[in-house]
N, C-alpha and C. Protein backbone atom coordinates (compact mmCIF):
# COMPACT_ATOMS: atom_id res chain seq x y z
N UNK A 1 -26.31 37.14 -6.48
CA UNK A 1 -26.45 35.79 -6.96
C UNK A 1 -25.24 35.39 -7.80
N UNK A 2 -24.76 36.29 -8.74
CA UNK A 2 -23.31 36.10 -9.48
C UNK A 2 -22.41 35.80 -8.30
N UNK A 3 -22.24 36.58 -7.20
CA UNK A 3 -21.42 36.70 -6.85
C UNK A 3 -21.17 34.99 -6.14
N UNK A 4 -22.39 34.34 -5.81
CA UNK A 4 -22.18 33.14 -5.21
C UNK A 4 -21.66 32.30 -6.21
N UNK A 5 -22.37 32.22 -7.58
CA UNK A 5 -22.27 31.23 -7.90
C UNK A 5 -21.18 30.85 -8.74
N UNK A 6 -20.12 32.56 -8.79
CA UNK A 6 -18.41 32.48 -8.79
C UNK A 6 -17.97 31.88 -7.73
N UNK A 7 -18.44 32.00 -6.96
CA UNK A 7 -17.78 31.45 -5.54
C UNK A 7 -17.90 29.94 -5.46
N UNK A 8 -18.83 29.46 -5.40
CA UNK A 8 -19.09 27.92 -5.89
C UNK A 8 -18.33 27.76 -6.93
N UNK A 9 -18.13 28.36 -7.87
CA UNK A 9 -17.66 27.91 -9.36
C UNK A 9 -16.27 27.50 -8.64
N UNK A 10 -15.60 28.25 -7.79
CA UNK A 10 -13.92 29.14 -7.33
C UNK A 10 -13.94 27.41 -6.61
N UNK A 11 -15.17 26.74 -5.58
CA UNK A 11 -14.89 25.97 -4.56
C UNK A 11 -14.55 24.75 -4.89
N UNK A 12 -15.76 24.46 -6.58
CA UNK A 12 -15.41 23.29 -6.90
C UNK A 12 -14.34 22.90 -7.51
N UNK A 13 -13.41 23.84 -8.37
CA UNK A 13 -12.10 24.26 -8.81
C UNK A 13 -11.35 23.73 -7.91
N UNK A 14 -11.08 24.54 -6.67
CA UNK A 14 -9.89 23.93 -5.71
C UNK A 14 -10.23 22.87 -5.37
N UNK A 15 -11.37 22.18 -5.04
CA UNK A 15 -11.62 20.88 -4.77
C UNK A 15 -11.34 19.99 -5.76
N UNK A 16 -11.44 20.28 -7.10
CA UNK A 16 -10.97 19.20 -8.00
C UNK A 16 -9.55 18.96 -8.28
N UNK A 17 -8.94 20.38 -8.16
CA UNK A 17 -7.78 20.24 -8.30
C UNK A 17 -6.70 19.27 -7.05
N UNK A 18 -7.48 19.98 -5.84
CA UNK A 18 -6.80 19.28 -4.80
C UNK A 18 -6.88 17.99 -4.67
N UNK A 19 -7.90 17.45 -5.53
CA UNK A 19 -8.58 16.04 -4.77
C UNK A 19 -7.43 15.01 -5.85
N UNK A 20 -7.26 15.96 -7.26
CA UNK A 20 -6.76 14.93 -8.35
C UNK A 20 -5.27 14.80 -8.59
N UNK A 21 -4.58 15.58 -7.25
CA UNK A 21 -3.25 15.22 -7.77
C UNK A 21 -2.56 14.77 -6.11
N UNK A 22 -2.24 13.94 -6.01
CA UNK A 22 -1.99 13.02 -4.19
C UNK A 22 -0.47 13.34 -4.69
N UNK A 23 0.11 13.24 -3.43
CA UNK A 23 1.98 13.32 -3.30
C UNK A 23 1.54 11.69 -3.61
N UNK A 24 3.30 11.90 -4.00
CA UNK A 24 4.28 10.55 -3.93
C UNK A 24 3.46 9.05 -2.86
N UNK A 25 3.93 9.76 -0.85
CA UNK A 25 3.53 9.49 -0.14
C UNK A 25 1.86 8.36 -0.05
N UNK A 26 1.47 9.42 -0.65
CA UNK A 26 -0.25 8.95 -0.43
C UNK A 26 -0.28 8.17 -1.52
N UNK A 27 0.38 8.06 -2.60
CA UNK A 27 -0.17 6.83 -3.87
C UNK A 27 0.75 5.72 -3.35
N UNK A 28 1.89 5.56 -2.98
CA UNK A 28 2.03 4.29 -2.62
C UNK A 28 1.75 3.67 -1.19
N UNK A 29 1.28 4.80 -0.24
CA UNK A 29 0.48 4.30 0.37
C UNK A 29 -0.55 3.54 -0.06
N UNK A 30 -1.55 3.89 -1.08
CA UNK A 30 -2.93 3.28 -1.20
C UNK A 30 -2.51 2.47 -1.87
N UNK A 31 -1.31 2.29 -2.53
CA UNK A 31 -1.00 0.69 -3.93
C UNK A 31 -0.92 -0.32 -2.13
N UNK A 32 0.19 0.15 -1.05
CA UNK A 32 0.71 -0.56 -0.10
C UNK A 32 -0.62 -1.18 0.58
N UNK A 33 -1.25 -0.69 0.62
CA UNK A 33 -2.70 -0.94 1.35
C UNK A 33 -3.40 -1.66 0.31
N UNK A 34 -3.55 -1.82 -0.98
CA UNK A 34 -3.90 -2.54 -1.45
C UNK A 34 -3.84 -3.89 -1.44
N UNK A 35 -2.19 -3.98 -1.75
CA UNK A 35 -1.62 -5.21 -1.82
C UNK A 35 -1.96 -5.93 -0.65
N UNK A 36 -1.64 -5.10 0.80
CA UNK A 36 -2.15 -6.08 1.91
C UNK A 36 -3.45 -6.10 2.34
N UNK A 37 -4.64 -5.79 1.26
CA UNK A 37 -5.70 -6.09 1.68
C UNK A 37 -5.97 -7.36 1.15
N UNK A 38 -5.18 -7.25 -0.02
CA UNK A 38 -5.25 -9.23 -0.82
C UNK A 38 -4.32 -10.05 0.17
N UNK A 39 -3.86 -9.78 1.14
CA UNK A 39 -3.84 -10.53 2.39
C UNK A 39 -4.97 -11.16 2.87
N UNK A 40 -6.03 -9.55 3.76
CA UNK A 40 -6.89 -10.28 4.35
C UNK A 40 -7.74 -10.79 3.68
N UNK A 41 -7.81 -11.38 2.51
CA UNK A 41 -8.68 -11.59 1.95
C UNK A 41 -7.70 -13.09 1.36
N UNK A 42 -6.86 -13.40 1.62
CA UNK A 42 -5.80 -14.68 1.69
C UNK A 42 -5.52 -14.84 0.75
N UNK A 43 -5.26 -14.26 -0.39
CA UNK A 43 -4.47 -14.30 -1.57
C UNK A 43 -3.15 -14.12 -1.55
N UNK A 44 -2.28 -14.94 -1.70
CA UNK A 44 -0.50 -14.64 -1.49
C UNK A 44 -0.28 -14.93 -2.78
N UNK A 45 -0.70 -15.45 -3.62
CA UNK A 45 -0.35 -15.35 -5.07
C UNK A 45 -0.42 -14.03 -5.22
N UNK A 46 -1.37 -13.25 -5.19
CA UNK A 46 -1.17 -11.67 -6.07
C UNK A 46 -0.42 -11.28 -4.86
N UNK A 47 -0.81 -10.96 -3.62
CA UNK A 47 0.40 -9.90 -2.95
C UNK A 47 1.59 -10.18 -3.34
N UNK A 48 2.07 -11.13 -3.52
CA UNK A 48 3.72 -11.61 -4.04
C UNK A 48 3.85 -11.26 -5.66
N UNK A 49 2.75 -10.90 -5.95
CA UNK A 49 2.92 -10.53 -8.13
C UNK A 49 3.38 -8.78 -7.97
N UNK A 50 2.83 -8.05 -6.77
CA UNK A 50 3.17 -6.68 -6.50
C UNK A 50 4.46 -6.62 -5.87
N UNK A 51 5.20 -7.09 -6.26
CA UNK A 51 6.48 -6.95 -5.11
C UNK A 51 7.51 -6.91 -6.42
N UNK A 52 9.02 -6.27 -6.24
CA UNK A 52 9.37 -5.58 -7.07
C UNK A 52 10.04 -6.65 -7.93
N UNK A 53 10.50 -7.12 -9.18
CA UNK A 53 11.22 -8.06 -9.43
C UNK A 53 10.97 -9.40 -9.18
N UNK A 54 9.70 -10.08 -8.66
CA UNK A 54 9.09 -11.23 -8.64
C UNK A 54 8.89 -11.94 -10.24
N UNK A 55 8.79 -11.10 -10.75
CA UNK A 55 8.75 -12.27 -12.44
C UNK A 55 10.18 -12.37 -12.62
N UNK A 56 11.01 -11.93 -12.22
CA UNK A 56 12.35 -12.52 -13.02
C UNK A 56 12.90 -13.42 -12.13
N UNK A 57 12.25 -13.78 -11.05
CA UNK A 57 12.96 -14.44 -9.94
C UNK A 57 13.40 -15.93 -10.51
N UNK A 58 13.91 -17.16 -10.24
CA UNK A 58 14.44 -18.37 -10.60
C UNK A 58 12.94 -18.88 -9.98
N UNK A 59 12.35 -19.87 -10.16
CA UNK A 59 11.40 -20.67 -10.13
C UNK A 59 11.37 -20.72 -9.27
N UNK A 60 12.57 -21.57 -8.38
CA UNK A 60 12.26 -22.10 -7.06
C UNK A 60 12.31 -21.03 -5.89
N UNK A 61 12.87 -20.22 -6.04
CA UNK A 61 12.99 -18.77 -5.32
C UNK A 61 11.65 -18.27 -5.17
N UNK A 62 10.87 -17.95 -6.18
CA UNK A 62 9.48 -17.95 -6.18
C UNK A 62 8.82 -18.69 -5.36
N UNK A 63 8.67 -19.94 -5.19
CA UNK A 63 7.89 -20.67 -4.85
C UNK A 63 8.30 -20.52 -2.92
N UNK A 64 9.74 -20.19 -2.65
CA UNK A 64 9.95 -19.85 -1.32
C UNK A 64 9.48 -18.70 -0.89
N UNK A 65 9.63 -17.51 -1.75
CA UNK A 65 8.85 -16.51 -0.94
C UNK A 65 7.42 -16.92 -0.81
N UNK A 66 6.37 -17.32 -1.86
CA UNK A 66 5.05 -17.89 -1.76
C UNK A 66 5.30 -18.74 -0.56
N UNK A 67 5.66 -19.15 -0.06
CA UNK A 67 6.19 -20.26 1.07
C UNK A 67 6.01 -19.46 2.21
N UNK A 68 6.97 -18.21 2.47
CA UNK A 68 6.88 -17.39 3.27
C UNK A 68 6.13 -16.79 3.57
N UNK A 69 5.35 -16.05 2.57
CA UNK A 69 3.88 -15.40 2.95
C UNK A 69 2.85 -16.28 3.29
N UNK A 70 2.53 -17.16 2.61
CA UNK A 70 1.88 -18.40 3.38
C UNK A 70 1.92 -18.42 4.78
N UNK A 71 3.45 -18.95 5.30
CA UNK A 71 3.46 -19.05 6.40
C UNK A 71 3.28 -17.92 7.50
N UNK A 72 3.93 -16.74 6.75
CA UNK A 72 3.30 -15.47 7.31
C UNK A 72 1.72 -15.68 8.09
N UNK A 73 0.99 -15.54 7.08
CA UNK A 73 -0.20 -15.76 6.79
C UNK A 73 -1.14 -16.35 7.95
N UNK A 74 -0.32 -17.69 8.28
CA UNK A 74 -0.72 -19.00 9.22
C UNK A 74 -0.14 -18.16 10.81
N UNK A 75 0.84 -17.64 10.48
CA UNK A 75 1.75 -17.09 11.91
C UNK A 75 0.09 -15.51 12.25
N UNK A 76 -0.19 -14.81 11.25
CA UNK A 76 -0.70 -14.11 11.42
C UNK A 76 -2.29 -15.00 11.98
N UNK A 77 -2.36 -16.07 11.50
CA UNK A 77 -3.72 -16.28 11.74
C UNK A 77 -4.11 -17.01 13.12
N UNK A 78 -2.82 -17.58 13.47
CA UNK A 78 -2.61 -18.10 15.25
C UNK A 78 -1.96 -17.52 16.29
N UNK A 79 -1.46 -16.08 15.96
CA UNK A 79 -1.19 -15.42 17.13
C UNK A 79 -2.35 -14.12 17.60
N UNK A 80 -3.37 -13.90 16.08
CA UNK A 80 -4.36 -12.99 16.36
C UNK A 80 -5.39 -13.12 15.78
N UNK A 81 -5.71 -14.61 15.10
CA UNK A 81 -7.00 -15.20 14.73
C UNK A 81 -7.19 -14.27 13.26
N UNK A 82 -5.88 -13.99 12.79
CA UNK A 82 -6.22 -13.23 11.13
C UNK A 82 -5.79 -12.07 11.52
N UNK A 83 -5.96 -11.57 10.11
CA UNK A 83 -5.75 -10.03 9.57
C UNK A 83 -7.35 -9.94 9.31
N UNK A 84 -7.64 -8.80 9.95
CA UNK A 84 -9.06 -8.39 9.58
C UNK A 84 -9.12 -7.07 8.57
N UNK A 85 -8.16 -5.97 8.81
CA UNK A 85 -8.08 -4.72 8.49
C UNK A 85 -6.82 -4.45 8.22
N UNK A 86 -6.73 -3.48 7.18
CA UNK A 86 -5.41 -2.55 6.75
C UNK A 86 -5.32 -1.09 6.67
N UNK A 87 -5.13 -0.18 7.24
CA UNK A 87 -5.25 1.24 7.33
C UNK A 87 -3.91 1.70 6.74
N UNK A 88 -4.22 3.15 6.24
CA UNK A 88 -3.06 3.89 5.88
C UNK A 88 -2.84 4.88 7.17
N UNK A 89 -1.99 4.97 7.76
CA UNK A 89 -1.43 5.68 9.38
C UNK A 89 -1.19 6.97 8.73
N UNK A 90 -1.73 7.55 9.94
CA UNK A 90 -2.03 9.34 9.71
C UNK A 90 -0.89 9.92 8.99
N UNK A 91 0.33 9.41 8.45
CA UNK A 91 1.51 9.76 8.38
C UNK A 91 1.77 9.04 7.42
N UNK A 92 1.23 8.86 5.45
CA UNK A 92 1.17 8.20 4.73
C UNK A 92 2.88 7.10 4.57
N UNK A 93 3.91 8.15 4.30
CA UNK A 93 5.35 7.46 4.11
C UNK A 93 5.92 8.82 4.35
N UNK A 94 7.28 8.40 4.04
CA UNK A 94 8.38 9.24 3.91
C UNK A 94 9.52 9.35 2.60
N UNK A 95 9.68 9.71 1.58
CA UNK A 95 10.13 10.16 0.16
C UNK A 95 11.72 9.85 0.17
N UNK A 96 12.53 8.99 0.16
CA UNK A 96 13.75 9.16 -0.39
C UNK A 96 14.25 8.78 -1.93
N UNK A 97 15.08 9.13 -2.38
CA UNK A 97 15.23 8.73 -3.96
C UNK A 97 16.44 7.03 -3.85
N UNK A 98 15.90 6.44 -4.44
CA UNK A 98 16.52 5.14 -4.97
C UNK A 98 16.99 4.79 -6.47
N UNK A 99 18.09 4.96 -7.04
CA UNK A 99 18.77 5.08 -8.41
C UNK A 99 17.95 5.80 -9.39
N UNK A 100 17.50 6.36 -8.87
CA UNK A 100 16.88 8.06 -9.57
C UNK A 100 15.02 8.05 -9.44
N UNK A 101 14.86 6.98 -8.82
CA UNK A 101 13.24 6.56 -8.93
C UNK A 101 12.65 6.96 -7.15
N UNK A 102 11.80 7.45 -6.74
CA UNK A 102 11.34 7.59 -5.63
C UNK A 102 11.25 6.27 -4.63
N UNK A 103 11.41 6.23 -3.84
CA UNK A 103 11.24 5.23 -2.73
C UNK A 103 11.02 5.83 -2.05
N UNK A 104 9.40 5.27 -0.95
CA UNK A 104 8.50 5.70 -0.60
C UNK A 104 8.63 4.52 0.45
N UNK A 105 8.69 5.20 1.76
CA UNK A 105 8.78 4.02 2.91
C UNK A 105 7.02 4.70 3.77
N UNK A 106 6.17 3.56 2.97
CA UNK A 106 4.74 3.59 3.91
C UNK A 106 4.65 3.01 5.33
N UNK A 107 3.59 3.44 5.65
CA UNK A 107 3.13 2.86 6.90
C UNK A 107 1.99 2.58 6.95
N UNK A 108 1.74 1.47 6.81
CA UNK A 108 0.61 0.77 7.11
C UNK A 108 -0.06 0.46 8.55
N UNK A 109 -1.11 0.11 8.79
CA UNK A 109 -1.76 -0.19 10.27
C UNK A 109 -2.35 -1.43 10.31
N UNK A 110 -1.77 -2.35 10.61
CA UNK A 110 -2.77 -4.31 10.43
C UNK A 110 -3.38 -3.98 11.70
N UNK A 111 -4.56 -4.49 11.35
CA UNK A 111 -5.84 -4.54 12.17
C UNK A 111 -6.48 -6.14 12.45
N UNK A 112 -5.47 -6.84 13.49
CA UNK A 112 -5.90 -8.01 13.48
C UNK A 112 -7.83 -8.78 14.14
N UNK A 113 -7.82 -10.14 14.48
CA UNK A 113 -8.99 -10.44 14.66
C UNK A 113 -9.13 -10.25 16.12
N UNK A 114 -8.17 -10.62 16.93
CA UNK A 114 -7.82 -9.79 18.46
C UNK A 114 -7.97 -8.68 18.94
N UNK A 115 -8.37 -7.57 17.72
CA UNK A 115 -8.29 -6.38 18.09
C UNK A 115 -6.82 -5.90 18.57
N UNK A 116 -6.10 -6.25 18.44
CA UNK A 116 -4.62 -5.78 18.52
C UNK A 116 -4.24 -5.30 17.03
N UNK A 117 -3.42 -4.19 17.51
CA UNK A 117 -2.94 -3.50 15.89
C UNK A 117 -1.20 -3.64 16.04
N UNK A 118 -0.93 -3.56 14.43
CA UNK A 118 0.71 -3.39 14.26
C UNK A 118 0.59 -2.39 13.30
N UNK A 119 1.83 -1.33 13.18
CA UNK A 119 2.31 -0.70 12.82
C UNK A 119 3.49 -0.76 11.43
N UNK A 120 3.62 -1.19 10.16
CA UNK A 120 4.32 -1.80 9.62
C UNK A 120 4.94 -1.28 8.18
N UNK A 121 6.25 -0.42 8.14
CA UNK A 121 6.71 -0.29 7.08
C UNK A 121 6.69 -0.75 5.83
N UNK A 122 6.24 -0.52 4.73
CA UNK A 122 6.43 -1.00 3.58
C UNK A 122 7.17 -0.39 2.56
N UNK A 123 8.43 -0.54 2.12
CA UNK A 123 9.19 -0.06 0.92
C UNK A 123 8.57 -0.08 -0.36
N UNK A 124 8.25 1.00 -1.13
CA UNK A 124 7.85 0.93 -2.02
C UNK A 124 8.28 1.43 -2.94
N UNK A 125 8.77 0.92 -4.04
CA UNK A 125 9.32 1.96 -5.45
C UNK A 125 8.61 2.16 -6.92
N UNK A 126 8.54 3.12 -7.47
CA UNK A 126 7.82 3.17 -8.38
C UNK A 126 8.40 2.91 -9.51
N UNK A 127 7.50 2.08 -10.63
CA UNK A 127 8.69 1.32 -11.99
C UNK A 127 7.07 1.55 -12.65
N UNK A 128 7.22 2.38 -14.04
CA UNK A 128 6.24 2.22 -15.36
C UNK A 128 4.79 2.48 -14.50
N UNK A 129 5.50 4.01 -13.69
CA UNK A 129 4.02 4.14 -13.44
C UNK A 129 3.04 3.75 -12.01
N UNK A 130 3.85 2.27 -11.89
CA UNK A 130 2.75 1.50 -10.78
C UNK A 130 4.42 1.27 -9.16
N UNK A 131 3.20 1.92 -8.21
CA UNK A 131 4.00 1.51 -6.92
C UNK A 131 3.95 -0.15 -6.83
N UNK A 132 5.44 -0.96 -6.50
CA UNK A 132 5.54 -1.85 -6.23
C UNK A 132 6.31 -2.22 -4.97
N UNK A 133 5.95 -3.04 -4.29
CA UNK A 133 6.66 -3.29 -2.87
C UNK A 133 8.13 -3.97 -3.34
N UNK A 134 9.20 -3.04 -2.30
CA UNK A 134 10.67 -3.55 -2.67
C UNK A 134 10.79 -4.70 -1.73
């Protein structure tokens, strides 16, 4: 009976440990997947607040990328009736360093209303902690 319930003790150990520390890869995957789930859910104000250097932008610069995702948005919603879904692809990112900070090129999976899927890179760098899209 000791002997199991070291063994259990041993299982939940590696399970906690494994579960609580994700690579690089897999956390800005799930920030990347975040951000474009406030897509399908049609928010382009916040997906554009996660993107790297958006508060210091000039006003009107701002208001063009908001412009762009918008229109994104409209392009996404008449060639496949929306974004329904966002997956992280079996193959979270890939790790290169960017002026000493990780950059993390994800891959995301859009899961439109057509049932057609895309495949879609997202640059991501990490600043104070939080993955932000470059």
């Amino acid at each position: 009976m000791r002997k199991i319930l070291i063994f259990l003790f041993f299982q939940c150990l590696i399970g906690f440990v494994a579960c609580s520390s994700s690579s690089p890869e897999q956390q800005a995957a799930e920030s990347a997947k975040a951000y474009y789930d406030l897509l399908v859910e049609g928010d382009a104000v916040r997906f554009l607040e996660n993107k790297l250097g958006v508060d210091t932008l000039p006003a009107d610069y701002g208001e063009q990328l908001l412009a762009a995702v918008r229109q994104y948005q409209q392009d996404m919603q008449k060639k496949h009736g929306g974004l329904r879904e966002v997956r992280i692809a079996e193959n979270p990112g890939r790790c290169d360093t960017f002026q000493g900070s990780p950059l993390v090129h994800t891959f995301l999976i859009l899961c439109y209303a057509d049932s057609t899927q895309e495949e879609v890179i997202v640059p991501m760098v990490e600043r104070d902690g939080q993955w932000l899209m470059k």
